[in-house]
N, C-alpha and C. Protein backbone atom coordinates (compact mmCIF):
# COMPACT_ATOMS: atom_id res chain seq x y z
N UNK A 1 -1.08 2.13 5.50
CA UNK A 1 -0.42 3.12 6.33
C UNK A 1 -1.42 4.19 6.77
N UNK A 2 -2.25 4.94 5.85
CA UNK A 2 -3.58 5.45 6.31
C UNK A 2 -4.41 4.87 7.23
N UNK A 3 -4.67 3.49 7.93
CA UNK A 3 -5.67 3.19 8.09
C UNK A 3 -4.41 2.82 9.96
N UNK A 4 -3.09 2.62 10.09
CA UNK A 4 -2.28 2.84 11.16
C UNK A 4 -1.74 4.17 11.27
N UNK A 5 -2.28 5.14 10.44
CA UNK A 5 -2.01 6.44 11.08
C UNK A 5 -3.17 7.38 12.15
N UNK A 6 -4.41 6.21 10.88
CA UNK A 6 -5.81 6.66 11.90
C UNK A 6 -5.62 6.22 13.03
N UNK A 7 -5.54 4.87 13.02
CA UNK A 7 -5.40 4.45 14.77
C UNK A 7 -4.89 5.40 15.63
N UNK A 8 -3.74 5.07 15.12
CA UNK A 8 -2.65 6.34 15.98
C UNK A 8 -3.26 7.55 16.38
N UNK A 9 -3.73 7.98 15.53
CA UNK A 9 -4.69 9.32 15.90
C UNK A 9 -5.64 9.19 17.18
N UNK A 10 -6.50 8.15 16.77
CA UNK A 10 -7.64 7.71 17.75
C UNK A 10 -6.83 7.19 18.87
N UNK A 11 -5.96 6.62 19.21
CA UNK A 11 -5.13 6.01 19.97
C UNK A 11 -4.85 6.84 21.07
N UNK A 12 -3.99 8.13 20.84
CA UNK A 12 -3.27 9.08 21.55
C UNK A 12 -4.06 9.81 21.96
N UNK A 13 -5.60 10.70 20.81
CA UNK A 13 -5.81 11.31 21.26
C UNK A 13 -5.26 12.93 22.01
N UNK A 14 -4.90 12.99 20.44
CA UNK A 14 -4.36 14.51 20.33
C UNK A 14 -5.13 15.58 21.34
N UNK A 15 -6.45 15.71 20.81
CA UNK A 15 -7.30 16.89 21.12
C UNK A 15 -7.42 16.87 22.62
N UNK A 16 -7.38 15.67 23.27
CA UNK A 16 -7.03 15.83 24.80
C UNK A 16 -6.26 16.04 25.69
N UNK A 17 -5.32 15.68 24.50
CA UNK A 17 -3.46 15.81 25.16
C UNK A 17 -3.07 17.62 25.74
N UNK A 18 -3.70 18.41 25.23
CA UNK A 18 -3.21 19.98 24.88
C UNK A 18 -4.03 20.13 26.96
N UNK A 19 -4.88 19.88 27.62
CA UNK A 19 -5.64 20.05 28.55
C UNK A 19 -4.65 19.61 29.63
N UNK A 20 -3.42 18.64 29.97
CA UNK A 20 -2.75 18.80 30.88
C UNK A 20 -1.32 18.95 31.08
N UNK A 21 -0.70 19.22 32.00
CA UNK A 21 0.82 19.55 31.56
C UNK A 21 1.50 18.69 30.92
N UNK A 22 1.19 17.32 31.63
CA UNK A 22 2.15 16.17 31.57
C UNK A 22 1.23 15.84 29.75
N UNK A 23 -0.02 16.03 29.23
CA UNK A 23 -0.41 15.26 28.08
C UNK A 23 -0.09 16.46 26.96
N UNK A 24 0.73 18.01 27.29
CA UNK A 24 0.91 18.98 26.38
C UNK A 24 2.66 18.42 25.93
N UNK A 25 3.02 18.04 26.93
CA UNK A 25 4.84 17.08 26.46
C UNK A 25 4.68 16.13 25.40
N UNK A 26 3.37 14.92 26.00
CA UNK A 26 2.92 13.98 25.08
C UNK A 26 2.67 14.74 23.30
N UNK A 27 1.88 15.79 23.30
CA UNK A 27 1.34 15.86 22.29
C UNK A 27 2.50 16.40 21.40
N UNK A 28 3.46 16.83 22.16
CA UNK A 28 4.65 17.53 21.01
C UNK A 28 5.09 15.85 19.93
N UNK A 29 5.27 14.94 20.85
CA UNK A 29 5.42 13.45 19.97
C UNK A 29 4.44 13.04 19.15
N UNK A 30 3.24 13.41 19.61
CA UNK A 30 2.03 12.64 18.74
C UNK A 30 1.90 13.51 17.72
N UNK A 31 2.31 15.23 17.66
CA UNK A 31 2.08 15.45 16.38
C UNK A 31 3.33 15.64 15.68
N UNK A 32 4.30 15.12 16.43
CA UNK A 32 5.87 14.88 15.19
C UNK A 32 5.16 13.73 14.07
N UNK A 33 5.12 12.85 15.20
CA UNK A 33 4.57 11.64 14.43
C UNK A 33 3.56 11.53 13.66
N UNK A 34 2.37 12.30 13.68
CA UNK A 34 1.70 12.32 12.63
C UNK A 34 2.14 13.08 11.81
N UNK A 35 2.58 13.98 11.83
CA UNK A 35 2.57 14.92 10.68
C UNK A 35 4.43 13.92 9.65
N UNK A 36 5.49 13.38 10.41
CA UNK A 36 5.98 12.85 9.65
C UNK A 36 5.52 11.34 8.88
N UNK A 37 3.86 10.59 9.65
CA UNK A 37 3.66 9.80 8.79
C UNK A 37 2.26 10.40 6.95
N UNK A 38 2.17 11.58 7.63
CA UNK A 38 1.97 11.91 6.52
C UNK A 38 3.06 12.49 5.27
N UNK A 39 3.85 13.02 6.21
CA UNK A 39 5.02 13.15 4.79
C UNK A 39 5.49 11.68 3.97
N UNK A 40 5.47 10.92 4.76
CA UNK A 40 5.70 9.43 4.09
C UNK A 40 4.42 9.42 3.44
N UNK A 41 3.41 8.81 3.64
CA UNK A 41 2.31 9.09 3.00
C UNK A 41 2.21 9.77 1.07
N UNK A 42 2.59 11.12 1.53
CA UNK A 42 2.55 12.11 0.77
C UNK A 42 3.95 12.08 -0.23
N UNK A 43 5.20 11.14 -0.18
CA UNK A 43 6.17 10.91 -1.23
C UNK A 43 5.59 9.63 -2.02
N UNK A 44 4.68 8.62 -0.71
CA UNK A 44 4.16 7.34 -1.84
C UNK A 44 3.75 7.69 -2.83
N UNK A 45 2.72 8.31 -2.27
CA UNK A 45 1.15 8.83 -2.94
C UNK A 45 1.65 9.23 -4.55
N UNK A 46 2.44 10.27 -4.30
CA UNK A 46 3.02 11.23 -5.49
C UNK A 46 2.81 11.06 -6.73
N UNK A 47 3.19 9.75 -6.94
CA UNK A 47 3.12 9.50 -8.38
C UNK A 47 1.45 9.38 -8.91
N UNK A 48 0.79 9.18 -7.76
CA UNK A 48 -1.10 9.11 -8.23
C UNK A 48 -1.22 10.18 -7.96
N UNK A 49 -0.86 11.26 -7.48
CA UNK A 49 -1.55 12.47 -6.94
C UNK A 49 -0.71 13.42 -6.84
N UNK A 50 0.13 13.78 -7.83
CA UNK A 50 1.35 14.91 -7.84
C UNK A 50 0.70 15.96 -6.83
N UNK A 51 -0.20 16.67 -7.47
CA UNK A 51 -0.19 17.79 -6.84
C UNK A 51 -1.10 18.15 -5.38
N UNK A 52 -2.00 16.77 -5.27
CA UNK A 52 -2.33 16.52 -4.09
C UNK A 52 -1.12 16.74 -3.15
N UNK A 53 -0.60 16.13 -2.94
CA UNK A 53 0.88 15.52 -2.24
C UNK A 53 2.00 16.41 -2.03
N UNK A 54 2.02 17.37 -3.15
CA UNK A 54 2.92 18.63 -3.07
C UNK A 54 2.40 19.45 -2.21
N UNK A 55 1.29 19.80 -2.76
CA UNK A 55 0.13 20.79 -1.27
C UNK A 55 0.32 20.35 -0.03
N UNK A 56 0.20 19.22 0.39
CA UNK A 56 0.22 18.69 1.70
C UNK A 56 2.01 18.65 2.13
N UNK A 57 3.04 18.47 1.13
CA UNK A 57 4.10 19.18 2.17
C UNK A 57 4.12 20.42 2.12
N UNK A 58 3.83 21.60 1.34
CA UNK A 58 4.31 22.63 1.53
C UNK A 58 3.02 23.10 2.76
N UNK A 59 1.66 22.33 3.33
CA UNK A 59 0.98 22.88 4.58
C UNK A 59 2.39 22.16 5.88
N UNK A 60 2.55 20.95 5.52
CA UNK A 60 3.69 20.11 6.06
C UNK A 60 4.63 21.20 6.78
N UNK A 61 5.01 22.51 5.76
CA UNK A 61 5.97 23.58 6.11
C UNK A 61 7.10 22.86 5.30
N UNK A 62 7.30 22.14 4.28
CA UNK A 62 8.74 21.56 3.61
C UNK A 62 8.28 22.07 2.49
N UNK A 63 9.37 22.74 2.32
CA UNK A 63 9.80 23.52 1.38
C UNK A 63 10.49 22.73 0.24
N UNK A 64 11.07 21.77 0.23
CA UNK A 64 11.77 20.70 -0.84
C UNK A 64 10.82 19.58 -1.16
N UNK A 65 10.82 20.02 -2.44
CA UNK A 65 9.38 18.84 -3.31
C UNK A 65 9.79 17.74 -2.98
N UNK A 66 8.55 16.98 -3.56
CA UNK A 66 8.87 15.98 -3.10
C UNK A 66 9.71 15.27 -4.30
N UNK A 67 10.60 15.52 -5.85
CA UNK A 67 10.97 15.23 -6.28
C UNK A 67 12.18 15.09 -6.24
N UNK A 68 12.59 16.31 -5.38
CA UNK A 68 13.82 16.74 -4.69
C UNK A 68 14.32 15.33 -3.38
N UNK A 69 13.24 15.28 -2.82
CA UNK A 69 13.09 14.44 -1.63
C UNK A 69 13.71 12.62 -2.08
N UNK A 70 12.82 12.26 -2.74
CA UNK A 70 12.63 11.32 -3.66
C UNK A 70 12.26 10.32 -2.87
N UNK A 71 12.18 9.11 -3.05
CA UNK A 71 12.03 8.07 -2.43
C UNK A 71 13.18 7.70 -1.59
N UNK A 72 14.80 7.68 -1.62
CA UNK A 72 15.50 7.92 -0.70
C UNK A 72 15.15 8.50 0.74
N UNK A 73 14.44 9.88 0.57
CA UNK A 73 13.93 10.04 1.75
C UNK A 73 13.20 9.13 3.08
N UNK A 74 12.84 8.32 2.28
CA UNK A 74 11.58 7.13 3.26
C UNK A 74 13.09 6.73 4.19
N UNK A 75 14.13 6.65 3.60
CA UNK A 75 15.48 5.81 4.74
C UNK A 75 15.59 6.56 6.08
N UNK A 76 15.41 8.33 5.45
CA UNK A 76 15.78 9.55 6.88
C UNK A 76 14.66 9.56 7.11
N UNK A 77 13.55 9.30 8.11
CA UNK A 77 12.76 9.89 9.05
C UNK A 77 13.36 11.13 9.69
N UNK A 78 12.33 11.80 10.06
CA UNK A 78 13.36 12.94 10.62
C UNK A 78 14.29 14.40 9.73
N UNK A 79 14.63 14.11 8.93
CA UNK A 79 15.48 14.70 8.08
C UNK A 79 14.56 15.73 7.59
N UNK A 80 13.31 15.69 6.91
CA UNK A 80 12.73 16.80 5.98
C UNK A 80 12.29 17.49 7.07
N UNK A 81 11.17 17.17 8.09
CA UNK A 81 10.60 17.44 8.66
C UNK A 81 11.09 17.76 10.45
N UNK A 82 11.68 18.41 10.96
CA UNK A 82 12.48 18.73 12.21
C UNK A 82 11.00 19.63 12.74
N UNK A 83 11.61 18.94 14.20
CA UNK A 83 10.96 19.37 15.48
C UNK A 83 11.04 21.43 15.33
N UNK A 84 9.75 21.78 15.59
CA UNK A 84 9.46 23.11 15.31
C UNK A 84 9.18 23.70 14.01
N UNK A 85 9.03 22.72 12.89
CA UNK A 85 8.79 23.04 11.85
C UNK A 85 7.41 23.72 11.79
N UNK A 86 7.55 25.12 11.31
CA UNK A 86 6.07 25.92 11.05
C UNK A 86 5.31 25.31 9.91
N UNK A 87 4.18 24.85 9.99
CA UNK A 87 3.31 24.77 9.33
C UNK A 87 2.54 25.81 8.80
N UNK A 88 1.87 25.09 7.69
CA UNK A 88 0.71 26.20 6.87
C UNK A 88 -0.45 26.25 7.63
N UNK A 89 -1.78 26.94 7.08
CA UNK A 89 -2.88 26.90 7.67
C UNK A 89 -3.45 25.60 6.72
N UNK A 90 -4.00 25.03 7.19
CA UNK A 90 -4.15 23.35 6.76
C UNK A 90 -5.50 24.09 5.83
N UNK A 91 -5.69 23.11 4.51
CA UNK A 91 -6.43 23.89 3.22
C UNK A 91 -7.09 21.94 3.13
N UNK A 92 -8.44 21.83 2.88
CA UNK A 92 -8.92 20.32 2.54
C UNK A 92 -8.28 20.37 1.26
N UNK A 93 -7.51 18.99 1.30
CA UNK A 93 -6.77 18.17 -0.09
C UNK A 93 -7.93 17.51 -0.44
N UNK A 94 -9.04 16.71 0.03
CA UNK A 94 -9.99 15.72 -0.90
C UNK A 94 -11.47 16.41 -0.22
N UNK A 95 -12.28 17.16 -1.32
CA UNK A 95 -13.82 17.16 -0.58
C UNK A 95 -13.91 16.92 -0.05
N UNK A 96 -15.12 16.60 0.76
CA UNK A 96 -15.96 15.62 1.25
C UNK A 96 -17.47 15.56 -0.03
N UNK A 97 -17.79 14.54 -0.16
CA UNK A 97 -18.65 13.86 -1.01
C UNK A 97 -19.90 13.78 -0.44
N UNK A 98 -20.77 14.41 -0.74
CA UNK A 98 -22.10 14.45 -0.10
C UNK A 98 -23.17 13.44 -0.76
N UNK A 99 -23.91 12.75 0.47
CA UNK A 99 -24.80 11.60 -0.38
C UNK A 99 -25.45 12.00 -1.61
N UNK A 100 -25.62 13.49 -1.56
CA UNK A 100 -26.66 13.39 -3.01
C UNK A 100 -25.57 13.39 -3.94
N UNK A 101 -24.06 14.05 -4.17
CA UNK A 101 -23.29 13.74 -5.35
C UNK A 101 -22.33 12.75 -5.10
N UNK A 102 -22.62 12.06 -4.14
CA UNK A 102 -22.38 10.19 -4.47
C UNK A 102 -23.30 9.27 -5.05
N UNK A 103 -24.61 9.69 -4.79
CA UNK A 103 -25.49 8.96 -5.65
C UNK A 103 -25.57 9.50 -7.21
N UNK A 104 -25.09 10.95 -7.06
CA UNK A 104 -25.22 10.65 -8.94
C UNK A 104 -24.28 9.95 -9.36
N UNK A 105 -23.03 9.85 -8.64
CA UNK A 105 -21.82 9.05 -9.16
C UNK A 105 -21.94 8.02 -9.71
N UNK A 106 -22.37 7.18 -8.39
CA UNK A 106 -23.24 5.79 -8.42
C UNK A 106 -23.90 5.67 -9.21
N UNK A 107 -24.92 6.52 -9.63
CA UNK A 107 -26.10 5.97 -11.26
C UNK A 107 -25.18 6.35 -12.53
N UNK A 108 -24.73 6.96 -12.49
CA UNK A 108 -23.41 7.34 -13.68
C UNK A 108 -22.35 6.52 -13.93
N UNK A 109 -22.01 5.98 -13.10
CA UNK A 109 -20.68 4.94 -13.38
C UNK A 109 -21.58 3.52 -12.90
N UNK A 110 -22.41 3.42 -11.81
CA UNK A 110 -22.07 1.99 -11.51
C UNK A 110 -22.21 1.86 -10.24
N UNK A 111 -22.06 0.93 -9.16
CA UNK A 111 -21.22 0.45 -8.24
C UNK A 111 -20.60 -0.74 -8.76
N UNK A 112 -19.77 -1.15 -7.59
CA UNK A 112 -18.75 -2.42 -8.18
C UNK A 112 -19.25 -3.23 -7.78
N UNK A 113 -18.71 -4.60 -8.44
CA UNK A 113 -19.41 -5.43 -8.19
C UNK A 113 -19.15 -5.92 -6.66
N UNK A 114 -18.41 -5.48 -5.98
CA UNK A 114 -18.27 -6.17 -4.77
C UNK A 114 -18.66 -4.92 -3.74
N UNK A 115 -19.32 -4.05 -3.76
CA UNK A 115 -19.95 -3.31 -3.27
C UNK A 115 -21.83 -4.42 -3.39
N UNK A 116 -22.09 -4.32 -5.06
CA UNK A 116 -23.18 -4.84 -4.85
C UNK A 116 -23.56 -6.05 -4.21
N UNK A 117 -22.14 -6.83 -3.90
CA UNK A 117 -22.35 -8.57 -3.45
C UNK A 117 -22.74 -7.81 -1.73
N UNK A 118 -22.15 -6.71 -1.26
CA UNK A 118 -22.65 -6.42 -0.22
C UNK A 118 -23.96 -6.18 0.79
């Protein structure tokens, strides 16, 4: 689902949409839609990443955990997340990993073996 939300992203082309009248209508859909496939996203996730996942709805602007939500939710699209919902100021949920403290990783743990067949 991450890897068809990227598309989507690259697809539409948010950051261009805001530059004409007719692609500022478009972009009100492209970012319903992303931002509700990250709330899906963000109820899977949950159980690997509680508090990852909580952060990202309450930037989301949803106020009801996601325990509250539950997996039921995945049936309502739409329901948590409504058109005009204020968002937070978006905060990075995962680093970014810089080659030099990926390579200590790498001499510390390992790579896998199907990294090394690479």
């Amino acid at each position: 689902m991450v890897d068809i939300t990227n598309q989507y992203i690259d697809k539409t082309g948010p950051w261009n949409l805001s530059k004409t009248d007719e692609g500022k209508e478009r972009l009100k859909t492209v970012m319903y839609n992303s931002a509700e496939s990250l709330r899906v996203l963000g109820v899977l996730l949950f159980p690997f990443m509680p508090k990852s996942c909580e952060s990202l709805m309450l930037q989301l602007g949803i106020e009801k955990s996601i325990e509250e939500q539950g997996m039921r939710s995945l049936e309502n699209l739409g329901v948590y997340l409504s058109a005009g919902t204020k968002t937070q100021k978006a905060k990075q949920l995962f680093p970014r990993i810089e080659d030099k403290q990926a390579a200590k990783i790498l001499a510390k743990f390992g790579k896998s073996k199907e990294r090394q067949e690479r």
